[in-house]
PDB file of N, CA and C in Angstrom:
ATOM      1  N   UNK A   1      23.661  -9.140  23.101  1.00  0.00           N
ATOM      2  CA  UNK A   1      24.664  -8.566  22.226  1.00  0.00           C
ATOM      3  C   UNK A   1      24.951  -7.145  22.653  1.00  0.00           C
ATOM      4  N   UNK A   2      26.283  -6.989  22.159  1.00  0.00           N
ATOM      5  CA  UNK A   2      26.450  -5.483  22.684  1.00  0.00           C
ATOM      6  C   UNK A   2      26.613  -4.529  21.553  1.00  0.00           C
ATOM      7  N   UNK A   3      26.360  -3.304  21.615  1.00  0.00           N
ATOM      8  CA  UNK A   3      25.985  -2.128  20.941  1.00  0.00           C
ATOM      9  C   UNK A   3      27.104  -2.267  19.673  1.00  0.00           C
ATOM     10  N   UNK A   4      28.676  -2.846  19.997  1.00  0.00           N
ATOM     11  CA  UNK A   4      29.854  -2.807  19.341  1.00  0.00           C
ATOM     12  C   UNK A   4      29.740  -4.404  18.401  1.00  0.00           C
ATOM     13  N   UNK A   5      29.342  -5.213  18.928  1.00  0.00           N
ATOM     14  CA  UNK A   5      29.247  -7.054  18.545  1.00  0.00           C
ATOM     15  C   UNK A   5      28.466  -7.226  17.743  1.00  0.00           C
ATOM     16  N   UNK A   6      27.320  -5.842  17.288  1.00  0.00           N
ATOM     17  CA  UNK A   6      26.508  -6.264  16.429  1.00  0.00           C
ATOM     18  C   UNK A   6      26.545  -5.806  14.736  1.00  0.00           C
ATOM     19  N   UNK A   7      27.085  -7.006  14.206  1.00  0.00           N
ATOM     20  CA  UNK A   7      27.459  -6.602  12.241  1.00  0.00           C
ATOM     21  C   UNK A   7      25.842  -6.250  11.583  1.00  0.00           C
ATOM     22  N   UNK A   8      26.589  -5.416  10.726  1.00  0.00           N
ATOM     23  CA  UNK A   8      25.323  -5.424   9.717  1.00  0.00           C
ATOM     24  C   UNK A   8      24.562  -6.386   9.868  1.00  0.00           C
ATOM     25  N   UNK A   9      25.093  -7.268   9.264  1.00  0.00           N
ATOM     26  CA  UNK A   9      24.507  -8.645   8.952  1.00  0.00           C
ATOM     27  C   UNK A   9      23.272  -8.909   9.784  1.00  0.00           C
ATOM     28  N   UNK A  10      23.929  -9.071  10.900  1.00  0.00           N
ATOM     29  CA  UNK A  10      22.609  -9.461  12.116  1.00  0.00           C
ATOM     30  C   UNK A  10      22.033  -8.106  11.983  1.00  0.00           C
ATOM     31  N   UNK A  11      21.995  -7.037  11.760  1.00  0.00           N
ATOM     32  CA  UNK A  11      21.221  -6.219  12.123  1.00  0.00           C
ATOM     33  C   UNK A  11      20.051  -6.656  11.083  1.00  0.00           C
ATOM     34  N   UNK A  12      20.470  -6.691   9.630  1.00  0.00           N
ATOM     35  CA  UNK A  12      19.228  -6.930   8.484  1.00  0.00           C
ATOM     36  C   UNK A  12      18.720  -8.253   8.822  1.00  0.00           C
ATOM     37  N   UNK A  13      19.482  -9.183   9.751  1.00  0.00           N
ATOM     38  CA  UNK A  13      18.550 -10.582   9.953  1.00  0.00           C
ATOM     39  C   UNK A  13      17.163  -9.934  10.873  1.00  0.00           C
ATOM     40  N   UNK A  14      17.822  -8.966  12.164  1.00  0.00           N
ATOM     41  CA  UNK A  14      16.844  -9.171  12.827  1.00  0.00           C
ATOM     42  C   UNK A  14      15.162  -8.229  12.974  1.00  0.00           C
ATOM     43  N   UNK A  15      16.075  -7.349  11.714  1.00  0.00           N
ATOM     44  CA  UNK A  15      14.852  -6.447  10.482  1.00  0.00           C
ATOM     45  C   UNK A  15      14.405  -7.389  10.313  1.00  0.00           C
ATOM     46  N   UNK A  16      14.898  -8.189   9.531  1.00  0.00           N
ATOM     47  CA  UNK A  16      14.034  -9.434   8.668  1.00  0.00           C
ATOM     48  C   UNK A  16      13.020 -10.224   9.634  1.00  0.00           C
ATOM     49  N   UNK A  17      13.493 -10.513  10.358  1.00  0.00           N
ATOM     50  CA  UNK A  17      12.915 -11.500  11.062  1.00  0.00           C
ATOM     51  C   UNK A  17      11.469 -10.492  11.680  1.00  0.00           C
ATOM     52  N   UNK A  18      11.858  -9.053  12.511  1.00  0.00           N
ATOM     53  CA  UNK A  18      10.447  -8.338  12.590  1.00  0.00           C
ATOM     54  C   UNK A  18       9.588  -8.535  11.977  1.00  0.00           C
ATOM     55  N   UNK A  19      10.190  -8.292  10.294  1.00  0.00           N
ATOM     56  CA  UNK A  19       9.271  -7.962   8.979  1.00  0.00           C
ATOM     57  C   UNK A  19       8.780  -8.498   8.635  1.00  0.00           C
ATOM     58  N   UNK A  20       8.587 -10.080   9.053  1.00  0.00           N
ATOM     59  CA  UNK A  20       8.313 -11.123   8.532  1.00  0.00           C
ATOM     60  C   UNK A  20       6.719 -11.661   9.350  1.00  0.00           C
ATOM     61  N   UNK A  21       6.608 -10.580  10.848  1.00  0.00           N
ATOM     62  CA  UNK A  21       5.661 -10.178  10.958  1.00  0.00           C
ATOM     63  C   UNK A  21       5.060 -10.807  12.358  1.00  0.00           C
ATOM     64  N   UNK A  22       5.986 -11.889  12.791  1.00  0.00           N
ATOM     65  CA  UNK A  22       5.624 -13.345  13.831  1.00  0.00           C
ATOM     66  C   UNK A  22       6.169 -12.581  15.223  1.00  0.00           C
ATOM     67  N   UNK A  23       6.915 -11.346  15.546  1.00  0.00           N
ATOM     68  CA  UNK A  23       7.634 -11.456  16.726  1.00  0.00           C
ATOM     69  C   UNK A  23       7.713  -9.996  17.045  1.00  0.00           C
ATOM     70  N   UNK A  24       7.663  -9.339  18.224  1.00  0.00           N
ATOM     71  CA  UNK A  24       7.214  -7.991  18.487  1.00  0.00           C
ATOM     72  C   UNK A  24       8.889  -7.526  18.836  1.00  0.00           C
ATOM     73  N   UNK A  25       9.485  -5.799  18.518  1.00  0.00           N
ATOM     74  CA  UNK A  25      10.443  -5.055  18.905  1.00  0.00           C
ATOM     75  C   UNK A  25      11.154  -5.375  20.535  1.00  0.00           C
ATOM     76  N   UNK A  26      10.310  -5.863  21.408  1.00  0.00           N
ATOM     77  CA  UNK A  26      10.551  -6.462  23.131  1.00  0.00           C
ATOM     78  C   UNK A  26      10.792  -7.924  22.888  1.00  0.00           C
ATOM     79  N   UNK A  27      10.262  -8.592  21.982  1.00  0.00           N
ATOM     80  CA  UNK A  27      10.971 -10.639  22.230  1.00  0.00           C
ATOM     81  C   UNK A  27      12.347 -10.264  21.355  1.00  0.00           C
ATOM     82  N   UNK A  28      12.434  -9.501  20.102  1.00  0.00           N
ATOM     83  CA  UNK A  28      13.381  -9.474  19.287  1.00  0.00           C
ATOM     84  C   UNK A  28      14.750  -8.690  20.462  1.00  0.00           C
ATOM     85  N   UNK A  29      14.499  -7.928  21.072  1.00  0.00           N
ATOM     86  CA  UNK A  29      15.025  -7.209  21.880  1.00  0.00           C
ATOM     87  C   UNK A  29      15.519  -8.188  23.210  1.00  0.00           C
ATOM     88  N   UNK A  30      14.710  -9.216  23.830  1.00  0.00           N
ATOM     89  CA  UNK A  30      14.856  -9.656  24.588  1.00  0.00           C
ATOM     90  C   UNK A  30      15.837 -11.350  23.781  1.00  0.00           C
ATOM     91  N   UNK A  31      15.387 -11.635  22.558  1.00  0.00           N
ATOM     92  CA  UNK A  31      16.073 -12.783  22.094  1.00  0.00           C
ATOM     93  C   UNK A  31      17.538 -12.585  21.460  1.00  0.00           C
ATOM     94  N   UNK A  32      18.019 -11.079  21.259  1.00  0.00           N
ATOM     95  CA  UNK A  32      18.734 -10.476  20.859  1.00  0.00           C
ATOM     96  C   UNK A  32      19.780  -9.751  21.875  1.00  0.00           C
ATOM     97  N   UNK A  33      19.461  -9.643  22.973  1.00  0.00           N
ATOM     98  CA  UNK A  33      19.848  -8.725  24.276  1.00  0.00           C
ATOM     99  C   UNK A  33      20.249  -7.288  23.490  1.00  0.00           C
ATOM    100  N   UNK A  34      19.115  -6.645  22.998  1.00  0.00           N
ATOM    101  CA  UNK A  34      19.853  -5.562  22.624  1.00  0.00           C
ATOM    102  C   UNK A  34      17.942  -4.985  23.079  1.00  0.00           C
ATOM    103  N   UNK A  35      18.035  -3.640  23.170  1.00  0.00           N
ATOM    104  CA  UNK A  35      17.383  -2.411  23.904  1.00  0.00           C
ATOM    105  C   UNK A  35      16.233  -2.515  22.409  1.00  0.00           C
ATOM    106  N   UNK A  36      15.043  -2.414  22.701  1.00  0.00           N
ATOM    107  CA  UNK A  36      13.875  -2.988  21.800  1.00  0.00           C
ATOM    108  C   UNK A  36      14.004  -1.962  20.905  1.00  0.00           C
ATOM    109  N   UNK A  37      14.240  -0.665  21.944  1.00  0.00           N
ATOM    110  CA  UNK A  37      14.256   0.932  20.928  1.00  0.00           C
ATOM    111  C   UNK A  37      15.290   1.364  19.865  1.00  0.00           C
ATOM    112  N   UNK A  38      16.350   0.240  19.952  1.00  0.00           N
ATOM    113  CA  UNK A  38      17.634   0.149  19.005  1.00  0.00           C
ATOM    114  C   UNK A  38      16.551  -0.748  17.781  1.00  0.00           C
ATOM    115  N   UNK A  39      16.210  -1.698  18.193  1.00  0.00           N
ATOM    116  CA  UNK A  39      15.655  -2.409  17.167  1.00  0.00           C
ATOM    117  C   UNK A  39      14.409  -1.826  16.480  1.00  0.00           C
ATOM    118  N   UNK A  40      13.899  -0.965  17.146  1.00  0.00           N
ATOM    119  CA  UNK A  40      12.725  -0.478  16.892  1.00  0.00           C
ATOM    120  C   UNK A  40      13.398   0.907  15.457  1.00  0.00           C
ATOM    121  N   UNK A  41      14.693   1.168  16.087  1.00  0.00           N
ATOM    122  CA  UNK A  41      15.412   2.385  15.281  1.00  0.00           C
ATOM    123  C   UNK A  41      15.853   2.171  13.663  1.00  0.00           C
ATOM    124  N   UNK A  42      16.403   0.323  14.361  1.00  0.00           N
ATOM    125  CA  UNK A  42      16.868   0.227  12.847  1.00  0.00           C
ATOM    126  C   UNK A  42      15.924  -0.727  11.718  1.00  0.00           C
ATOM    127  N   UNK A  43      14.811  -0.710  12.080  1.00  0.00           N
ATOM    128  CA  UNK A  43      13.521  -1.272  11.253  1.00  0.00           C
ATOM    129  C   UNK A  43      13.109  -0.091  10.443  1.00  0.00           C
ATOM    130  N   UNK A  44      12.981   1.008  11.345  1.00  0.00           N
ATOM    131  CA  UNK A  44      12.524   2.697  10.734  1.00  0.00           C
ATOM    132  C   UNK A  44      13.266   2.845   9.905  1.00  0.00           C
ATOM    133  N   UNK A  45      15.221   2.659  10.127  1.00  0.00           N
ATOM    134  CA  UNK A  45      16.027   3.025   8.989  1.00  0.00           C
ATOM    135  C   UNK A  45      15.895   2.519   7.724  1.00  0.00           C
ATOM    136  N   UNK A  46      15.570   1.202   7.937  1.00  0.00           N
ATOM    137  CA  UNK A  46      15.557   0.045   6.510  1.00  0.00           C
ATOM    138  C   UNK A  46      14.341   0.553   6.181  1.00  0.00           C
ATOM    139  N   UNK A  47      13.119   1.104   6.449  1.00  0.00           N
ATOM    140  CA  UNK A  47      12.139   1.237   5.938  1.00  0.00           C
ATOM    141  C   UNK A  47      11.701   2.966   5.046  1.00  0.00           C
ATOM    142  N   UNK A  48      12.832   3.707   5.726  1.00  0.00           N
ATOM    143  CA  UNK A  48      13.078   4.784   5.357  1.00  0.00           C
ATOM    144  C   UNK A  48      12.561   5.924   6.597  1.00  0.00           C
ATOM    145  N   UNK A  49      12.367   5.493   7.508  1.00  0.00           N
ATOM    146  CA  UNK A  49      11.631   6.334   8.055  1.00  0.00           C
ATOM    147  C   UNK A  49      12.741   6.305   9.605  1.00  0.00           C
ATOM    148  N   UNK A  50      13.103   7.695  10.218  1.00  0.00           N
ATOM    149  CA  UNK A  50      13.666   7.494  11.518  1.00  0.00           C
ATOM    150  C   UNK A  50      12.887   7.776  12.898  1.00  0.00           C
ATOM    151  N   UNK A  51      11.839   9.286  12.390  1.00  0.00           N
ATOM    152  CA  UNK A  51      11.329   9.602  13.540  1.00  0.00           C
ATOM    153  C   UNK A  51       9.625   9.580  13.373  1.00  0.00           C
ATOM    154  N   UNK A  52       8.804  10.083  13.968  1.00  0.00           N
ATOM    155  CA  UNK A  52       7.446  10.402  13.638  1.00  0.00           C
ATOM    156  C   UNK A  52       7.832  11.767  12.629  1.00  0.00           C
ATOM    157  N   UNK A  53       8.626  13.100  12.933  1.00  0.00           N
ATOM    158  CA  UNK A  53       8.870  13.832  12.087  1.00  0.00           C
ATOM    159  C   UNK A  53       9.038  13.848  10.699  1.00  0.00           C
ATOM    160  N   UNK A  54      10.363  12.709  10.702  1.00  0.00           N
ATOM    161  CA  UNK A  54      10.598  12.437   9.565  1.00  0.00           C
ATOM    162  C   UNK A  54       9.640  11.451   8.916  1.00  0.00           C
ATOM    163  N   UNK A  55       9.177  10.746   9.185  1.00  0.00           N
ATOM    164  CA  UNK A  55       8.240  10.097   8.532  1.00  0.00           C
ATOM    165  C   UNK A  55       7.209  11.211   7.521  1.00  0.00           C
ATOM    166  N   UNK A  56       6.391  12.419   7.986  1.00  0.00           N
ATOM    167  CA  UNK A  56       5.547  13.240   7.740  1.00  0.00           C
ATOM    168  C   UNK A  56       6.663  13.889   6.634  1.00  0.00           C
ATOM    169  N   UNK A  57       7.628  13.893   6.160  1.00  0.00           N
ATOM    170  CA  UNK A  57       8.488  14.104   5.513  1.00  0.00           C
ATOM    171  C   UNK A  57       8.678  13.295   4.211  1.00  0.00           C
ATOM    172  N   UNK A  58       8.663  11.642   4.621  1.00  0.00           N
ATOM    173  CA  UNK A  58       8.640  10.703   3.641  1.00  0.00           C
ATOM    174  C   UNK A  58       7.393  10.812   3.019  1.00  0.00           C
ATOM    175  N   UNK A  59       5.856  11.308   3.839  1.00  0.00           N
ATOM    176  CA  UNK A  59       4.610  10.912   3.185  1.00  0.00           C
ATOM    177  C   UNK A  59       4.752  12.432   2.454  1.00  0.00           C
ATOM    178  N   UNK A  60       5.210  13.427   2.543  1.00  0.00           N
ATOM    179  CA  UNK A  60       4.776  14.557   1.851  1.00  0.00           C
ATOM    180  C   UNK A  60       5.848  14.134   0.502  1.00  0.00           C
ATOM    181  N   UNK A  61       6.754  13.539   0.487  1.00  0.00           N
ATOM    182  CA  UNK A  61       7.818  13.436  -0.544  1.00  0.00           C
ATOM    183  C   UNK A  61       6.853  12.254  -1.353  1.00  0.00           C
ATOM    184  N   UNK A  62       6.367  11.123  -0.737  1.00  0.00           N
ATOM    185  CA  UNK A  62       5.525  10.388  -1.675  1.00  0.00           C
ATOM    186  C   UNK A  62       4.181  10.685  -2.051  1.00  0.00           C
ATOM    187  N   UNK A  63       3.799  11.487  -1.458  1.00  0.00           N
ATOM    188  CA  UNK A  63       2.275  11.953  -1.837  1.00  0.00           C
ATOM    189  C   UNK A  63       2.711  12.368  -3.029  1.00  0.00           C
ATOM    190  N   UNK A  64       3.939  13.155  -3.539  1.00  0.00           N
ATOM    191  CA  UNK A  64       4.380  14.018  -4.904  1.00  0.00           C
ATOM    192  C   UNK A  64       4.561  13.353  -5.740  1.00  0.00           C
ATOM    193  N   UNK A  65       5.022  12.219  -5.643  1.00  0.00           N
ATOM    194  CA  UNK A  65       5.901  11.208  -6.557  1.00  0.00           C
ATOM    195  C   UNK A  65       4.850   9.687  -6.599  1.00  0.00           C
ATOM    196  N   UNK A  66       4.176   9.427  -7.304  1.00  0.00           N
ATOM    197  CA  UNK A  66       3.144   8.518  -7.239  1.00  0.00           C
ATOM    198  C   UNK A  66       4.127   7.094  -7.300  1.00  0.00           C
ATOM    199  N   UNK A  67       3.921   5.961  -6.510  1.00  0.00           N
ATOM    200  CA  UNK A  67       4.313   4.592  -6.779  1.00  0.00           C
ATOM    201  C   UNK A  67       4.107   4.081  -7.939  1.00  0.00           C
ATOM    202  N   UNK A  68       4.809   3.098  -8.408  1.00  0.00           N
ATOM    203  CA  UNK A  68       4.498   1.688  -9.297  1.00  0.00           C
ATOM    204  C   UNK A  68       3.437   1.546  -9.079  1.00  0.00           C
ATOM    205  N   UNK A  69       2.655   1.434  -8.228  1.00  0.00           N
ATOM    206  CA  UNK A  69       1.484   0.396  -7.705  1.00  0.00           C
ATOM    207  C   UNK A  69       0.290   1.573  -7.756  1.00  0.00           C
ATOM    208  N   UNK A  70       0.224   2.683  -7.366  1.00  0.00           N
ATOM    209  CA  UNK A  70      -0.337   3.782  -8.056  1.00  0.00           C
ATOM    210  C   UNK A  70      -0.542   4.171  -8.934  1.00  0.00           C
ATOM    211  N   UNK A  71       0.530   4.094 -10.017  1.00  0.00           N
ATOM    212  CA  UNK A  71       0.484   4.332 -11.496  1.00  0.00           C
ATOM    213  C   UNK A  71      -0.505   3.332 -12.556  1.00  0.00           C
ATOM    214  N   UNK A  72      -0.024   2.107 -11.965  1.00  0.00           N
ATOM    215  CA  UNK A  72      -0.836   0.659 -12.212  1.00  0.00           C
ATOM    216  C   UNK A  72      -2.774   1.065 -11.885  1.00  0.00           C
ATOM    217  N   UNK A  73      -2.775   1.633 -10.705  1.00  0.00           N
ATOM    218  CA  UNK A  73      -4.368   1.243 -10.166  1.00  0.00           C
ATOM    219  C   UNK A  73      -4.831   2.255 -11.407  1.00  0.00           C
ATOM    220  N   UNK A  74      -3.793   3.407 -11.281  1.00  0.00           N
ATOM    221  CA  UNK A  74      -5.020   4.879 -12.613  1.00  0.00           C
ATOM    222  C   UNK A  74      -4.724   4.178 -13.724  1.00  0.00           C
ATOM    223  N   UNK A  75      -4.194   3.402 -14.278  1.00  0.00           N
ATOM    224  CA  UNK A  75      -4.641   2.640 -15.483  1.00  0.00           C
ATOM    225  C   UNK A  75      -5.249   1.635 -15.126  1.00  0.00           C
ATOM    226  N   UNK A  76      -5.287   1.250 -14.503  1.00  0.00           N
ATOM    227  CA  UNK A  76      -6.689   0.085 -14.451  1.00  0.00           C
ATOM    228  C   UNK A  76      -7.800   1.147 -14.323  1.00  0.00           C
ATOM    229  N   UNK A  77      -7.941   2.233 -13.632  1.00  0.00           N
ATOM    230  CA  UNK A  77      -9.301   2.828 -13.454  1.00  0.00           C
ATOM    231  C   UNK A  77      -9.695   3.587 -14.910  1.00  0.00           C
ATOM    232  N   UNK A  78      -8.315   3.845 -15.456  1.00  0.00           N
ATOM    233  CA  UNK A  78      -8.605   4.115 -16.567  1.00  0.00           C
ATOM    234  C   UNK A  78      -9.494   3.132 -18.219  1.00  0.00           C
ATOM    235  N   UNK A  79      -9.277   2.389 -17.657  1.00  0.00           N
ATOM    236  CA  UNK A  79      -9.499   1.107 -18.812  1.00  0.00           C
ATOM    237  C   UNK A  79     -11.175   1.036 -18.371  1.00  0.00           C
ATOM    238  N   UNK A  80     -11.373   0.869 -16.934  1.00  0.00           N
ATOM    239  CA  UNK A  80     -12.162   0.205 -16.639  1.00  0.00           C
ATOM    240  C   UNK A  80     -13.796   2.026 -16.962  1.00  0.00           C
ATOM    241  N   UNK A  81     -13.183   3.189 -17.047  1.00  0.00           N
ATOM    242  CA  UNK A  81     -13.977   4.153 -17.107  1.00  0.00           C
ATOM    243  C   UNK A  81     -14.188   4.036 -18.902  1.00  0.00           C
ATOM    244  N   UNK A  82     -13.107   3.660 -19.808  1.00  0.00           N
ATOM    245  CA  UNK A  82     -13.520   3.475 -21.064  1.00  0.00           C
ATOM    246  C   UNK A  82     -14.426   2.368 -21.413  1.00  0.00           C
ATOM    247  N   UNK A  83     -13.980   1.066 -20.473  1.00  0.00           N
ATOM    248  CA  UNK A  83     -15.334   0.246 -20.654  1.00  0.00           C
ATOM    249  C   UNK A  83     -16.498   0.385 -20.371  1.00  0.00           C
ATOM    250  N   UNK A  84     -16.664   1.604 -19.270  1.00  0.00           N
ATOM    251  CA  UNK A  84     -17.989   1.890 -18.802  1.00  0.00           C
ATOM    252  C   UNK A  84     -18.657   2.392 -19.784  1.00  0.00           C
ATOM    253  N   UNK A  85     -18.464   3.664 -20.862  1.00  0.00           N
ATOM    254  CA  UNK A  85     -18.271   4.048 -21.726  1.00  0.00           C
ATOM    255  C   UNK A  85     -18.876   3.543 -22.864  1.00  0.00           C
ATOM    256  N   UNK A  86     -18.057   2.626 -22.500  1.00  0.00           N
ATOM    257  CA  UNK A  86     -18.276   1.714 -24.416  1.00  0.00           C
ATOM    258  C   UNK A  86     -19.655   1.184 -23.992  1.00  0.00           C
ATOM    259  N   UNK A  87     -19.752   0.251 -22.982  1.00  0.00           N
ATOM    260  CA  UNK A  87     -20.791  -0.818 -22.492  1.00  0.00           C
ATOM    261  C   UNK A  87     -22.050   0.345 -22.557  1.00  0.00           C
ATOM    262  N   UNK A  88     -22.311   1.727 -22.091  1.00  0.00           N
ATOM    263  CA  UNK A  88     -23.137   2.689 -21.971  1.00  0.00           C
ATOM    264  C   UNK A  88     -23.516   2.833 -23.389  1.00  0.00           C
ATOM    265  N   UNK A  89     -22.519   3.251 -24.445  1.00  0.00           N
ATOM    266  CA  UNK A  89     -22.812   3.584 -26.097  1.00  0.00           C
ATOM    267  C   UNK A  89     -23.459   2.451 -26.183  1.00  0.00           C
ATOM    268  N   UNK A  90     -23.006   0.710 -26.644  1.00  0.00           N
ATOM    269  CA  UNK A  90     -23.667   0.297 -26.784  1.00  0.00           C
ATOM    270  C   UNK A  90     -25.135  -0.012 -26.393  1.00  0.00           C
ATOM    271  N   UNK A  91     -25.453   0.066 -25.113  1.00  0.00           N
ATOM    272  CA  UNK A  91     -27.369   0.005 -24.374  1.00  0.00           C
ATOM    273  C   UNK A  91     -27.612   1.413 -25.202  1.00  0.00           C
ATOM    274  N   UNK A  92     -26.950   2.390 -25.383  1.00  0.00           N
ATOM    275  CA  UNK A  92     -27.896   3.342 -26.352  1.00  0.00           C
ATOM    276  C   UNK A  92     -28.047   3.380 -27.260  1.00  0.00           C
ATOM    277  N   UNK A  93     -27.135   2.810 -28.295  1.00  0.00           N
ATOM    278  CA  UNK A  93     -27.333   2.021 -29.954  1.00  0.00           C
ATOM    279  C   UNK A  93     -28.209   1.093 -30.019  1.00  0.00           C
ATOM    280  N   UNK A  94     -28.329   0.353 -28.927  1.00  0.00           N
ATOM    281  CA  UNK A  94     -29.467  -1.079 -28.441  1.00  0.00           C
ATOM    282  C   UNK A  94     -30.494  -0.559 -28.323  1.00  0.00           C
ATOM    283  N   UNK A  95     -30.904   0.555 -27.951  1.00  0.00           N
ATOM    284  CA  UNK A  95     -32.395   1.026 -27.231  1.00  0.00           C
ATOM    285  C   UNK A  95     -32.908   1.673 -28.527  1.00  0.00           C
ATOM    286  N   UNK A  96     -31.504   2.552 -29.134  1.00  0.00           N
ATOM    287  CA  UNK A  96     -32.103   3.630 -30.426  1.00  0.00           C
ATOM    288  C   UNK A  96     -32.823   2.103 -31.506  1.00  0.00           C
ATOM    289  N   UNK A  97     -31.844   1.419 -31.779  1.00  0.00           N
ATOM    290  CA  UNK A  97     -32.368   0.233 -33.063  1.00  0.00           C
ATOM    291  C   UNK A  97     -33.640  -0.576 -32.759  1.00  0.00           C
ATOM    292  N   UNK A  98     -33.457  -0.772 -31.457  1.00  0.00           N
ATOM    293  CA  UNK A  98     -34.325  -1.715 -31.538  1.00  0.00           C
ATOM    294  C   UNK A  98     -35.770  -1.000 -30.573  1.00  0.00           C
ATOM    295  N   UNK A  99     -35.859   0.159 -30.371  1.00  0.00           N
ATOM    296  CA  UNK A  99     -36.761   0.768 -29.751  1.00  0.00           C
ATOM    297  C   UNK A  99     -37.772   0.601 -28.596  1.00  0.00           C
ATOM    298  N   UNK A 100     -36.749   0.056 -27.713  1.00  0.00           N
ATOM    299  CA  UNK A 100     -36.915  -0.378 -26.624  1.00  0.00           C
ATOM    300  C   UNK A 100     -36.491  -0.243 -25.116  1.00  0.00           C
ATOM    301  N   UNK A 101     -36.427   0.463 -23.859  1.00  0.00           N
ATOM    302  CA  UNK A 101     -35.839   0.697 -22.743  1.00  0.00           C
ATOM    303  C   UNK A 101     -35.036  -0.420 -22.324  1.00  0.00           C
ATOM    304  N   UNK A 102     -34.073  -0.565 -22.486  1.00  0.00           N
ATOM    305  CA  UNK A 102     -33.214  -1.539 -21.589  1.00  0.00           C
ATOM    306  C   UNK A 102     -32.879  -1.093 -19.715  1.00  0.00           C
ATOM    307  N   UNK A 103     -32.744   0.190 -19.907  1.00  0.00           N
ATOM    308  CA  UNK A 103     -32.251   0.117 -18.259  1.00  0.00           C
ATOM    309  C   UNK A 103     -33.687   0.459 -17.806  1.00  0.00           C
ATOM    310  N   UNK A 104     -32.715  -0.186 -16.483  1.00  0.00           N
ATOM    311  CA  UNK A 104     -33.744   0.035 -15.127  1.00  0.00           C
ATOM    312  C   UNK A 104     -34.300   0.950 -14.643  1.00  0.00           C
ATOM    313  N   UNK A 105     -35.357   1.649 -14.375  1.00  0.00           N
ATOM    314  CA  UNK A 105     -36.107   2.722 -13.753  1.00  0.00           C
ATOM    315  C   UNK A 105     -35.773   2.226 -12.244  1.00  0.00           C
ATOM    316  N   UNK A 106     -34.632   3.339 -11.870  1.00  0.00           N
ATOM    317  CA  UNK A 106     -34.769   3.206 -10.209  1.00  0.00           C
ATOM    318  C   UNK A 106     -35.997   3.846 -10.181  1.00  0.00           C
ATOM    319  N   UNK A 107     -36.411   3.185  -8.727  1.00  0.00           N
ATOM    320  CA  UNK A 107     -37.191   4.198  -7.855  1.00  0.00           C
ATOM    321  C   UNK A 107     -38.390   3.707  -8.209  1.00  0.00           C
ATOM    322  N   UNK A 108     -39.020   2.861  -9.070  1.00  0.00           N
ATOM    323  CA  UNK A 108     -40.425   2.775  -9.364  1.00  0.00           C
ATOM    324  C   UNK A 108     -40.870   1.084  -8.965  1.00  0.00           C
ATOM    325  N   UNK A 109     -41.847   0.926  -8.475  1.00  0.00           N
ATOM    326  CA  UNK A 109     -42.356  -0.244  -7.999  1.00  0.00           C
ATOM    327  C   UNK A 109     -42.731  -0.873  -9.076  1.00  0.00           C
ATOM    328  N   UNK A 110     -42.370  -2.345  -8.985  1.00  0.00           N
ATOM    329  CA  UNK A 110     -42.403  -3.657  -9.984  1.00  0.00           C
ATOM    330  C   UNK A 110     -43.393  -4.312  -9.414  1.00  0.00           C
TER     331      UNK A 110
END
C-alpha cells in the first residue's frame, strides 16, 4: 500500500490486528507493504503515545490523575485494612472474655 491508498479504516484494522497481540510491526509491515515504522507510529498514536519523549509526558500526566482501575484497587485496599481491623478487635475481645492467648508466638519453638 502506498502512503496516499491508505484510509483510516485500514489504518485502525491494522492497529487492531497488532493489538490483538499474534503479529509483530515487520509481518504487519511486510503483509501491508507499508514501512513497519509507519505502523509502529500509528499504534503509538491510537495508544496515546508518539515518541519515547512524549510518552514520559503521558506517564507524568497519569501518575497525577489516578485510573478507574486505581481508584477501584484503594478501595479494595481500603475495605480489606478495615477488615483487618475488625478481625484484630475481635481476637482481642476473644482473648479479654475468655482469658486466653489466641495468637501465635512467633519465634518460639513448639
Amino acid at each position: 500500500m502506498d502512503k496516499t491508498t491508505v484510509t483510516q479504516l485500514q489504518k485502525e484494522a491494522i492497529v487492531a490486528e497488532y493489538l490483538m497481540g499474534n503479529i509483530t510491526y515487520r509481518q504487519l509491515g511486510l503483509k501491508y507493504d507499508v514501512d513497519f515504522r509507519i505502523v509502529h507510529s500509528w499504534v503509538m498514536k491510537f495508544q496515546g503515545t508518539t515518541s519515547k519523549k512524549s510518552s514520559k509526558k503521558v506517564e507524568e500526566k497519569s501518575a497525577l490523575k489516578p485510573t478507574v482501575e486505581v481508584l477501584a484497587l484503594q478501595e479494595s485496599l481500603r475495605l480489606e485494612k478495615l477488615r483487618n481491623a475488625l478481625l484484630t478487635s475481635i481476637i482481642d475481645i476473644a482473648e479479654q472474655e475468655l482469658q486466653i492467648n489466641l495468637r501465635k508466638k512467633f519465634g518460639t519453638k513448639q
